[in-house]
Protein backbone atom coordinates (compact mmCIF):
# COMPACT_ATOMS: atom_id res chain seq x y z
CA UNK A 1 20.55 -6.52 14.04
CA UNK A 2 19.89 -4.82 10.87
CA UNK A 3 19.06 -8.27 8.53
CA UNK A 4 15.44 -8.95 7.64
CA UNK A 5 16.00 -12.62 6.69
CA UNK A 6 14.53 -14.30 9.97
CA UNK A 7 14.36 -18.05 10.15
CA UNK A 8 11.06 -19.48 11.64
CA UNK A 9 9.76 -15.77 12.72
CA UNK A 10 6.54 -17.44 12.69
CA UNK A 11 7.35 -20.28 15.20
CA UNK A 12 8.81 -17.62 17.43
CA UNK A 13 6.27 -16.79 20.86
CA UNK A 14 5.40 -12.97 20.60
CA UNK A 15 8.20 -12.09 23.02
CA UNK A 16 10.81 -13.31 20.87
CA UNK A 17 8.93 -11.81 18.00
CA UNK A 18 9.17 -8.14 19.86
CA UNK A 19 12.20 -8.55 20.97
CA UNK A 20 13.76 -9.38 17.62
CA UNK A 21 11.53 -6.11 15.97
CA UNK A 22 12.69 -4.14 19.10
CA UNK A 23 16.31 -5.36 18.09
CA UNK A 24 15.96 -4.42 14.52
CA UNK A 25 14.24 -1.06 14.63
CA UNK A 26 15.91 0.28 18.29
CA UNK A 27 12.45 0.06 19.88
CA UNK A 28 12.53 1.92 23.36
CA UNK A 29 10.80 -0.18 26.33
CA UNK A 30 8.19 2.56 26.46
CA UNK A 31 7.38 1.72 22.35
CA UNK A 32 7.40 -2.03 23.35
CA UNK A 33 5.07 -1.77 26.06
CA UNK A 34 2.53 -0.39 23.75
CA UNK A 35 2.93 -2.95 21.21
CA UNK A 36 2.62 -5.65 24.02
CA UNK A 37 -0.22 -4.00 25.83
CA UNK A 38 -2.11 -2.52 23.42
CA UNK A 39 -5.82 -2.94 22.39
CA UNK A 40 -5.08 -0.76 18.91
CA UNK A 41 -2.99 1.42 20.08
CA UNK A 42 -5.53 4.82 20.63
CA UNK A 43 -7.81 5.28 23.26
CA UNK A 44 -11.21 6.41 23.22
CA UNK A 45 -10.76 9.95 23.86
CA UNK A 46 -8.08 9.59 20.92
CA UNK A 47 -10.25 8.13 18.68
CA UNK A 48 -13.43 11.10 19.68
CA UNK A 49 -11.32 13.36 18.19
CA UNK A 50 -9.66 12.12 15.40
CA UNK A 51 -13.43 11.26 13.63
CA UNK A 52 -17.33 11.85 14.47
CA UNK A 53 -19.52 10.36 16.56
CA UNK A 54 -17.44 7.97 17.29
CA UNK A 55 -18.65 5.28 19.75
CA UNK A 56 -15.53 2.90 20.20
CA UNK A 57 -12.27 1.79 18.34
CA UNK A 58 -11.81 -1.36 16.03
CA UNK A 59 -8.85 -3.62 15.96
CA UNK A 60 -7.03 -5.76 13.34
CA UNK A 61 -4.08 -7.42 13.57
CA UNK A 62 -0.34 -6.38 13.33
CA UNK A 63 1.96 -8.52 12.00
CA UNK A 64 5.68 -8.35 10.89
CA UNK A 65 6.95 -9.61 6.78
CA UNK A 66 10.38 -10.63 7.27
CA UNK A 67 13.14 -10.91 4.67
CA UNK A 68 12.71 -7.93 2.50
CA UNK A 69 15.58 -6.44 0.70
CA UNK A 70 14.75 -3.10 -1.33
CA UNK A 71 17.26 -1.05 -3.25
CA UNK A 72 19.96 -3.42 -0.94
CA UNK A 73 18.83 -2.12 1.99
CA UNK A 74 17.32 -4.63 4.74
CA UNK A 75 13.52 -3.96 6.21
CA UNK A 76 10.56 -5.79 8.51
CA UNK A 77 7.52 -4.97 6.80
CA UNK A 78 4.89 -4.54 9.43
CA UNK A 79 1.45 -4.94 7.80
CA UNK A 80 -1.98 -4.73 9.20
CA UNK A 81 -4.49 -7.33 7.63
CA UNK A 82 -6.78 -9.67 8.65
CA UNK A 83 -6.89 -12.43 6.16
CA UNK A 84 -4.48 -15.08 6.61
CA UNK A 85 -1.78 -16.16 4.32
CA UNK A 86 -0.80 -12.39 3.44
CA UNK A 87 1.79 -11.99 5.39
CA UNK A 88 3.37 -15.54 4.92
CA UNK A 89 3.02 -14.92 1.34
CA UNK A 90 4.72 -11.48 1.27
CA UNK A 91 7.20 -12.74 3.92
CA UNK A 92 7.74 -16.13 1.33
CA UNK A 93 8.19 -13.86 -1.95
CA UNK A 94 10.57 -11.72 -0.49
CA UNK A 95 12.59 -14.56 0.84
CA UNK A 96 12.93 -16.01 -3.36
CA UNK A 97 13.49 -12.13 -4.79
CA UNK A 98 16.60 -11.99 -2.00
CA UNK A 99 18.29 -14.90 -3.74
CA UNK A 100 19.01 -12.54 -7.05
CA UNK A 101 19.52 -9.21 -4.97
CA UNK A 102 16.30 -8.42 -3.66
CA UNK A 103 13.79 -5.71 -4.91
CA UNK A 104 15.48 -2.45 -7.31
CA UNK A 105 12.21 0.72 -6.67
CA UNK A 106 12.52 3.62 -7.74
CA UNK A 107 9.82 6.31 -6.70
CA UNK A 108 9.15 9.91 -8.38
CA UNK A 109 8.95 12.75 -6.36
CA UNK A 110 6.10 13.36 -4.50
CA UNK A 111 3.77 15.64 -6.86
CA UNK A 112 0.34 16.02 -6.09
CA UNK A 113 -2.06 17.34 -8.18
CA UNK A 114 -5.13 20.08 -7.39
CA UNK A 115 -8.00 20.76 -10.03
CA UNK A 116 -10.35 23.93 -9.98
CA UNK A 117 -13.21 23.73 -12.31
CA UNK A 118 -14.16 27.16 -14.06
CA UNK A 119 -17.34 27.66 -15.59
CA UNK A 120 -18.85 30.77 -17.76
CA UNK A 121 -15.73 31.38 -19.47
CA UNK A 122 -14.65 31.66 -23.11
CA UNK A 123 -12.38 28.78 -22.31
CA UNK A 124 -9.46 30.34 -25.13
CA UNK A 125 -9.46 33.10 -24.00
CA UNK A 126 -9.06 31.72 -20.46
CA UNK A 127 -6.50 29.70 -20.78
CA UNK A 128 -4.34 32.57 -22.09
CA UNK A 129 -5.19 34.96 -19.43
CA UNK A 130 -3.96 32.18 -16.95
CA UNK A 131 -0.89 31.16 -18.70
CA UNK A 132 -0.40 35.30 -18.81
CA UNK A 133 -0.83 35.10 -14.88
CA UNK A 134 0.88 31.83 -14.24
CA UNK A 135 3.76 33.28 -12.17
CA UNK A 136 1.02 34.98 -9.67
CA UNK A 137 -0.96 32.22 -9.42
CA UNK A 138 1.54 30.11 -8.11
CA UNK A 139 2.73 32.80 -5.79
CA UNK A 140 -0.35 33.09 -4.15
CA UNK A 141 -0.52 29.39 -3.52
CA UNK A 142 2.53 29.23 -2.38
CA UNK A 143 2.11 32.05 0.33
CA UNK A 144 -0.34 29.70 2.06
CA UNK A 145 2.42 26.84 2.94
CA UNK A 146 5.64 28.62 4.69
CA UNK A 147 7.13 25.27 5.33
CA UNK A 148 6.88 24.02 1.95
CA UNK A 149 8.04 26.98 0.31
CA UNK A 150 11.16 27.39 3.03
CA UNK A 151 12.00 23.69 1.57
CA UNK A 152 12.14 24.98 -2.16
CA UNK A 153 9.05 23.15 -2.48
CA UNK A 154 5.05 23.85 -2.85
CA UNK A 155 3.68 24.28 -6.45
CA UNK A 156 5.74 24.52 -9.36
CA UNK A 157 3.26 24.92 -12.20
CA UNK A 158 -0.04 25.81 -13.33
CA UNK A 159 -2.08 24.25 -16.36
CA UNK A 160 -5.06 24.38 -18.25
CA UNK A 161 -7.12 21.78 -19.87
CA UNK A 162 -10.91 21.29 -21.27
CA UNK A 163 -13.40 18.10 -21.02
CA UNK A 164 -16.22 17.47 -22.87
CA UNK A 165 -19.40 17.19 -20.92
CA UNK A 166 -23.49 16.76 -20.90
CA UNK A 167 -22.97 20.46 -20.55
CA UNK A 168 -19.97 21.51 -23.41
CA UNK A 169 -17.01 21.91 -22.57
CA UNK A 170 -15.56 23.09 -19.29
CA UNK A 171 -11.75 24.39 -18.36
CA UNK A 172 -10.15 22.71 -15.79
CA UNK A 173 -7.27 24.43 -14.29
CA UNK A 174 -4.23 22.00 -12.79
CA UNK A 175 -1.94 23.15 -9.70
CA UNK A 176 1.32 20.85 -9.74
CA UNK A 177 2.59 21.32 -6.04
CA UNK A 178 5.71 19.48 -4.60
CA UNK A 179 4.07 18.13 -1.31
CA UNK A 180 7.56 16.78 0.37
CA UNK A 181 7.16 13.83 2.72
CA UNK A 182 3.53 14.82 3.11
CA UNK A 183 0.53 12.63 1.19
CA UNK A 184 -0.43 16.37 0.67
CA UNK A 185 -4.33 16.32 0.10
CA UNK A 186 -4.61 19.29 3.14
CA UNK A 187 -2.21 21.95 1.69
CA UNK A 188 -3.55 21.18 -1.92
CA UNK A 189 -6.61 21.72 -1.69
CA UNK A 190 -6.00 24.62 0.98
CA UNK A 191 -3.97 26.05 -2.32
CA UNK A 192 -6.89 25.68 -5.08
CA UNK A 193 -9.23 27.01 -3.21
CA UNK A 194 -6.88 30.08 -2.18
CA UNK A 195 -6.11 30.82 -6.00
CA UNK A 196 -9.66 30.06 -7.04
CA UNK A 197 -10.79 34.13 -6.57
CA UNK A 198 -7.75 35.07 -8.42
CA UNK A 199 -8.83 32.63 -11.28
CA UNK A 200 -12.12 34.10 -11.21
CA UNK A 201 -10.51 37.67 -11.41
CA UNK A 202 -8.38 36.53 -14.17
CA UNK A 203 -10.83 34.81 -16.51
CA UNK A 204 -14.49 36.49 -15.93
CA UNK A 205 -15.93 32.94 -14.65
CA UNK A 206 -17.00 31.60 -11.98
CA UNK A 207 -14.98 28.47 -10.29
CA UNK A 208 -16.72 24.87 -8.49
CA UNK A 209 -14.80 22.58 -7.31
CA UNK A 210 -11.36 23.16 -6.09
CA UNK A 211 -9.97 20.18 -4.97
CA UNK A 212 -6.94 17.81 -4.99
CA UNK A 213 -6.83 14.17 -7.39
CA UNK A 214 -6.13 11.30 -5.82
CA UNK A 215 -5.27 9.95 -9.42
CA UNK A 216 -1.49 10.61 -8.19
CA UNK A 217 0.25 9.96 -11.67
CA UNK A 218 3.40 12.26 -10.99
CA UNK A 219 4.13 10.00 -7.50
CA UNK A 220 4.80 6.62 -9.56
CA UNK A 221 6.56 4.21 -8.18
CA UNK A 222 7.86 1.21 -9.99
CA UNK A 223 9.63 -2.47 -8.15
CA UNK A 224 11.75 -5.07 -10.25
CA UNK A 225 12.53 -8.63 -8.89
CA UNK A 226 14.22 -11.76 -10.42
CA UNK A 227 13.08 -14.59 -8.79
CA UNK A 228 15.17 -17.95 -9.48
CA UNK A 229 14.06 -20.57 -11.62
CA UNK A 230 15.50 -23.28 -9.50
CA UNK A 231 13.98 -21.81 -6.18
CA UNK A 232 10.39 -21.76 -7.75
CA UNK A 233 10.33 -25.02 -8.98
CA UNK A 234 12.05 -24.89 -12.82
CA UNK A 235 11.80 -23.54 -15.61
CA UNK A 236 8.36 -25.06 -16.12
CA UNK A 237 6.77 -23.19 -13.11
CA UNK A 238 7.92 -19.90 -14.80
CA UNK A 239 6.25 -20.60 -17.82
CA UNK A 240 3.23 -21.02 -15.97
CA UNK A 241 3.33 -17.90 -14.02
CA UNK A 242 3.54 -16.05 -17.26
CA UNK A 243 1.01 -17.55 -18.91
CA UNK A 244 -1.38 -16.54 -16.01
CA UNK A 245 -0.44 -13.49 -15.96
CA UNK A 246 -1.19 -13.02 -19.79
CA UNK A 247 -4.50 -14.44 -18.02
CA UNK A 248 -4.67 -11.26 -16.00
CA UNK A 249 -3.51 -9.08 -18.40
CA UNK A 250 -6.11 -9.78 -20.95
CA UNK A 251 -9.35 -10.62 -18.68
CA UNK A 252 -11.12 -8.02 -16.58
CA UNK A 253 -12.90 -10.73 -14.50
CA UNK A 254 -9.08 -12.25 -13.71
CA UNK A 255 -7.43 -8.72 -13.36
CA UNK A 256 -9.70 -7.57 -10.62
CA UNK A 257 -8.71 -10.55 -8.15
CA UNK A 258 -5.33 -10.25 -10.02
CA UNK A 259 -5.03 -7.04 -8.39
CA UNK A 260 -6.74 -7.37 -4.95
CA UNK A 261 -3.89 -9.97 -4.17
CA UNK A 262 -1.30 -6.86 -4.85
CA UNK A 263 -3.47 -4.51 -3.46
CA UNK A 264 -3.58 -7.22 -0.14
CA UNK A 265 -0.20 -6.53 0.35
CA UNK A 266 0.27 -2.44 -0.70
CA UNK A 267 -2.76 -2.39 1.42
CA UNK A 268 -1.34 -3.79 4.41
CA UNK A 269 1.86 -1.52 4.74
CA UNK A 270 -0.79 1.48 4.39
CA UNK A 271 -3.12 0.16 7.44
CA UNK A 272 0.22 0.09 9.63
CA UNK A 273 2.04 3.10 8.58
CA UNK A 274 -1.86 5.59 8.21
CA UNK A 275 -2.06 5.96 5.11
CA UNK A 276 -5.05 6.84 2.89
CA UNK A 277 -6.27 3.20 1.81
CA UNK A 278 -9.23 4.70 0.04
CA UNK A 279 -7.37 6.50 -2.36
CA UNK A 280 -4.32 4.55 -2.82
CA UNK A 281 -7.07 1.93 -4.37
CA UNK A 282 -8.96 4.13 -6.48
CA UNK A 283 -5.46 5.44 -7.80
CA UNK A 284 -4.30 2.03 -8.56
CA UNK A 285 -7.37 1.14 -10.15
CA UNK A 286 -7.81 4.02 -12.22
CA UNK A 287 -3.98 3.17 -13.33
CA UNK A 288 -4.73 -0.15 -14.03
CA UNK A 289 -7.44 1.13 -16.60
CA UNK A 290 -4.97 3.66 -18.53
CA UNK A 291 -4.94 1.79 -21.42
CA UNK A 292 -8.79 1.62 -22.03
CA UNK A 293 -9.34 -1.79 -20.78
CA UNK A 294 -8.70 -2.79 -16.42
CA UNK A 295 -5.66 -4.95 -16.72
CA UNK A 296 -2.72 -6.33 -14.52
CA UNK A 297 -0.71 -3.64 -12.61
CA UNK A 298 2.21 -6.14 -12.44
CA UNK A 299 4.07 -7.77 -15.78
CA UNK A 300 5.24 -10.82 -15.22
CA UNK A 301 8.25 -12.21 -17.74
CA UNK A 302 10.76 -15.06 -18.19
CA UNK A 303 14.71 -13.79 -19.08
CA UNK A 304 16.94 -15.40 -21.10
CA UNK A 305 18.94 -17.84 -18.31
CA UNK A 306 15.18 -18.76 -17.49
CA UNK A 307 14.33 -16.77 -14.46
CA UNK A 308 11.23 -15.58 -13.65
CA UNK A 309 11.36 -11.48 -13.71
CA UNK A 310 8.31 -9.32 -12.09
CA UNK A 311 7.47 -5.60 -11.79
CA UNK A 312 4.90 -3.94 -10.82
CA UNK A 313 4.28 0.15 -11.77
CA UNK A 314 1.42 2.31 -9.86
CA UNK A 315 0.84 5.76 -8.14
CA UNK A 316 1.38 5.89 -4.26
CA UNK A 317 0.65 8.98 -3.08
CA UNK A 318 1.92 8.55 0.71
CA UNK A 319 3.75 10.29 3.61
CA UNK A 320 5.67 10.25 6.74
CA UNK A 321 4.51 13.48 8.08
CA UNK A 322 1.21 14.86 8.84
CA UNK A 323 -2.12 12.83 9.53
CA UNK A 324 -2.44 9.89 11.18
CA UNK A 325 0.97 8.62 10.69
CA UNK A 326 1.81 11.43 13.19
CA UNK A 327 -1.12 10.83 15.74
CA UNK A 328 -1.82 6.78 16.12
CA UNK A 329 0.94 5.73 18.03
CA UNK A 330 1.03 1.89 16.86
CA UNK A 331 1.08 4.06 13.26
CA UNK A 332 3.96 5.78 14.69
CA UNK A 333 6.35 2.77 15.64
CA UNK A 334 5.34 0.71 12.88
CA UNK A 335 7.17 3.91 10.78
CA UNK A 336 9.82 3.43 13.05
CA UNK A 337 10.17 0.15 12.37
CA UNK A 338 10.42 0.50 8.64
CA UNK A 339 12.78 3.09 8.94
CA UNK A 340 12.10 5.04 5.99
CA UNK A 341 13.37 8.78 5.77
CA UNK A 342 11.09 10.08 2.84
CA UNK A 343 7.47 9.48 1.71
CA UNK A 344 9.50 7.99 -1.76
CA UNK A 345 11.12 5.47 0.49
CA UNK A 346 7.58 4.63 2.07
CA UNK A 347 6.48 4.08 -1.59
CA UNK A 348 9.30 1.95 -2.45
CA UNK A 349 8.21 -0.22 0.19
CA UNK A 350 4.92 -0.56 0.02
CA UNK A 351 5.56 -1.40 -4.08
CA UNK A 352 7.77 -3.99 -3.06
CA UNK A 353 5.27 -5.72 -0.62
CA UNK A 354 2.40 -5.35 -3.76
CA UNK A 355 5.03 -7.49 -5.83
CA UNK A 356 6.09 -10.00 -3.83
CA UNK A 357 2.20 -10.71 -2.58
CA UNK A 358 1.73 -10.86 -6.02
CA UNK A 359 4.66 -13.55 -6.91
CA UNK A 360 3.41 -15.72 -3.65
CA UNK A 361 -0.24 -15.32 -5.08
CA UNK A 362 0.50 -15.89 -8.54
CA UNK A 363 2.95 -19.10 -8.16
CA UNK A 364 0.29 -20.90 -5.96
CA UNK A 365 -2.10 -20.39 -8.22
CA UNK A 366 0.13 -21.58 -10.66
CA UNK A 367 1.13 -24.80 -8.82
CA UNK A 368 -0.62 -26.69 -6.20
CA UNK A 369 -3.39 -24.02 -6.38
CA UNK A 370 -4.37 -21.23 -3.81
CA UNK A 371 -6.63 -22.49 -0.99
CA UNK A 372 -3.82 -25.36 0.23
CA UNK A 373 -2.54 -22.43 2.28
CA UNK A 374 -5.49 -20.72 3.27
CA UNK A 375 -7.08 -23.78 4.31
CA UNK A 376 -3.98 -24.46 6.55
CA UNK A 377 -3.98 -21.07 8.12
CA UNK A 378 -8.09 -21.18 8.81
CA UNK A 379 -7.89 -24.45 10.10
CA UNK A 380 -5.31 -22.85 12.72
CA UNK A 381 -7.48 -20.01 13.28
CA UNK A 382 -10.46 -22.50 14.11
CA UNK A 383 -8.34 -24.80 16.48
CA UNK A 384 -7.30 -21.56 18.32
CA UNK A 385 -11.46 -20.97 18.26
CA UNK A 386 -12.26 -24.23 19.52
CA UNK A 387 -9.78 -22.96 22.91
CA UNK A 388 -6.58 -25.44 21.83
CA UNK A 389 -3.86 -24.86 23.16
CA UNK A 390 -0.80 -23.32 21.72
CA UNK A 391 0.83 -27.21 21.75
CA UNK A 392 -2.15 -28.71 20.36
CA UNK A 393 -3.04 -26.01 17.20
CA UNK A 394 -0.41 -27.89 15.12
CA UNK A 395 -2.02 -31.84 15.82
CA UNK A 396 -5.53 -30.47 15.16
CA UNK A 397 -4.64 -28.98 12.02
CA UNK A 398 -3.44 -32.02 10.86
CA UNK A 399 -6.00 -34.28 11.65
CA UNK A 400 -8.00 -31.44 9.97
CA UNK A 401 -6.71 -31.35 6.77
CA UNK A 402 -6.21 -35.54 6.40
CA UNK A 403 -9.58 -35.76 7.23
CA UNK A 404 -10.84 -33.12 4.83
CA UNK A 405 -12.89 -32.01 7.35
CA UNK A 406 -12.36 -28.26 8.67
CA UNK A 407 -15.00 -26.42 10.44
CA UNK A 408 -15.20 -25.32 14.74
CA UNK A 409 -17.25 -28.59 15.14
CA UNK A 410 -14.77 -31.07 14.12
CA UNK A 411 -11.99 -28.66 15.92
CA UNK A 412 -13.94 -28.69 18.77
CA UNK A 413 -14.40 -32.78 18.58
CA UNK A 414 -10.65 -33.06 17.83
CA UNK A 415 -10.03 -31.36 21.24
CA UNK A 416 -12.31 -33.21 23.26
CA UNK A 417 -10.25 -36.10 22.02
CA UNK A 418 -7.21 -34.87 23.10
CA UNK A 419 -8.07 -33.89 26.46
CA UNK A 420 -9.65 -37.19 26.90
């Protein structure tokens, strides 16, 4: 089976559900087993060594967005979240971008950046003794990754440039380093601070910090989607997504929840696949502020037949080798089941998720307003609280929501009813 466009995934029992992701992304029984059986998928002795102290693990849950297709290509999203109505809403907009084609990504390569601060220097004079030394400098960074530089990859360039501080000015020498499928922070920073005595050589000062960014602006990656007018509700709907989006655009206080809803979704992909969470937000963030003011990372337009037309531009910097990705083993099959062959293909994915949370997000907001869903989906989770069983979630719900009244208490009186 390779299409993602799954009808009623979510009324499927979780057999059916593994067996159709087993289907889809050649699971072995052995990689089944673990997604059946598992209680997060490392045990403790994993988890001692992969942090400190460490006392226990800490599950969320793993769930599947259906329907996604990305540069034509077919893909089940796994995502790892727990607030409800994310993956419904990611599964929902990717189901209305697949009417007009799907999602079109594109992803630069994957460029990370290293900074080494250098102090006590005539900073002129600096800067050309490094540009003089450029070609040496990036040798001896790249003698420190043999794989990389095997590849044709590893740094490509070295720059210099000066911020103002409560203390003058200071140089700040750049290391551009083509990472691979790697997110890359190990060998970059393992390559600033093996050129940082050679810059201290070089320039008569004395370098601080030698570490990588995790402002990834060379690792953009940028998703388009039309989404049809007649599937979204007309012509008038689109006008109102766009005119909350100029909401967004323009208002810091909207922007920030503008963006968490994105973020829910690029998020997500990260938590399943073990990615750096932490610094794929503060890149995004820091991106979202390039203009001077925090504003939407998504733009949100109507064409000229009347269709509504999203994208959404950010840095990812992600990869498919190294770290966790290569250690957790749920981490490991929910790669698997993306199938993605480069960190750039990762990045794709995870922009495409961002954009269609953000068109599922956006168009409730838009319409009947957000919490109709939520309040659906928490009513479910407290009728599965209250001990209902699987047959009974759906008539509890119900008599939930027409009775306006949704707490464990009136779950929990519901079911006594029904068992009477």
């Amino acid at each position: 089976m390779s299409d993602s466009s799954i009808s009623k995934f979510f009324e499927k029992s979780r057999k059916e559900r593994l067996d159709i992701v087993g289907g889809f992304a050649d699971l072995t029984a052995e990689e089944l087993e673990v997604l059946q059986n598992s209680d997060g998928g490392i045990s403790f002795e994993k988890a001692d060594k992969m942090i400190e102290n460490a006392i226990g693990t800490f599950s969320l849950p793993l769930g599947i967005a259906t329907s996604f297709k990305i540069n034509d290509k077919d893909y089940l999203v796994p995502m790892v979240i727990e607030e409800p109505s994310v993956i419904a809403a990611a599964s929902k907009g990717a189901k209305i971008a697949r009417i007009m084609g799907g999602f079109k990504v594109a992803s630069d390569e994957s460029y990370s950046i290293g900074q080494i601060q250098i102090l006590d220097v005539d900073i002129n004079l600096a800067i050309k003794k490094i540009q003089e030394n450029s070609i040496e400098i990036i040798a001896l960074a790249n003698s420190k990754s043999n794989t990389l530089s095997k590849m044709n990859k590893g740094a490509k360039e070295v720059s210099c440039k000066t911020i103002d501080t409560d203390f003058g000015k200071m140089l700040i020498v750049e290391l551009l380093i083509d990472v691979g499928d790697a997110m890359g922070a190990n060998v970059t920073n393992t390559m600033c601070e093996a050129v940082s005595p050679l810059l201290e050589k070089i320039t008569g000062g004395r370098t601080l910090l030698r570490i990588l960014s995790n402002y990834s602006t060379r690792r953009i990656a940028k998703a388009t989607a039309v989404f049809d007018k007649n599937a979204i509700g007309g012509e008038n709907v689109v006008d109102n997504i766009v005119l909350a989006y100029q909401f967004a655009n323009n208002d810091v206080y909207r922007a920030v929840t503008h963006n968490k809803g994105i973020m829910n979704g690029i998020i997500a992909v990260a938590n399943a696949t073990g990615q750096d969470s932490r610094a794929i937000e503060a890149a995004a963030n820091a991106y979202a502020s390039r203009s001077g003011k925090y504003r939407s990372l998504s733009k949100w337009i109507k064409d000229s037949n009347g269709n509504l037309v999203g994208s959404l531009e950010l840095p990812l910097s992600v990869g498919i080798v190294g770290g966790i990705a290569n250690v957790h083993p749920i981490a490991k099959i929910c790669m698997k089941i993306l199938k993605v062959s480069s960190a750039q293909e990762l990045a794709c994915v995870m922009t495409a998720t961002g954009l269609a949370q953000n068109y599922s997000a956006i168009r409730a907001l838009s319409t009947e307003g957000i919490q109709k869903g939520h309040m659906r989906l928490h009513a479910r989770n407290l009728a599965a609280a209250a001990g209902a069983k699987p047959e009974q979630i759906d008539k509890i719900v119900q008599i939930m929501i027409e009775q306006k009244q949704i707490s464990l208490d009136k779950a929990k009186e519901i079911l006594f009813n029904l068992d009477s």
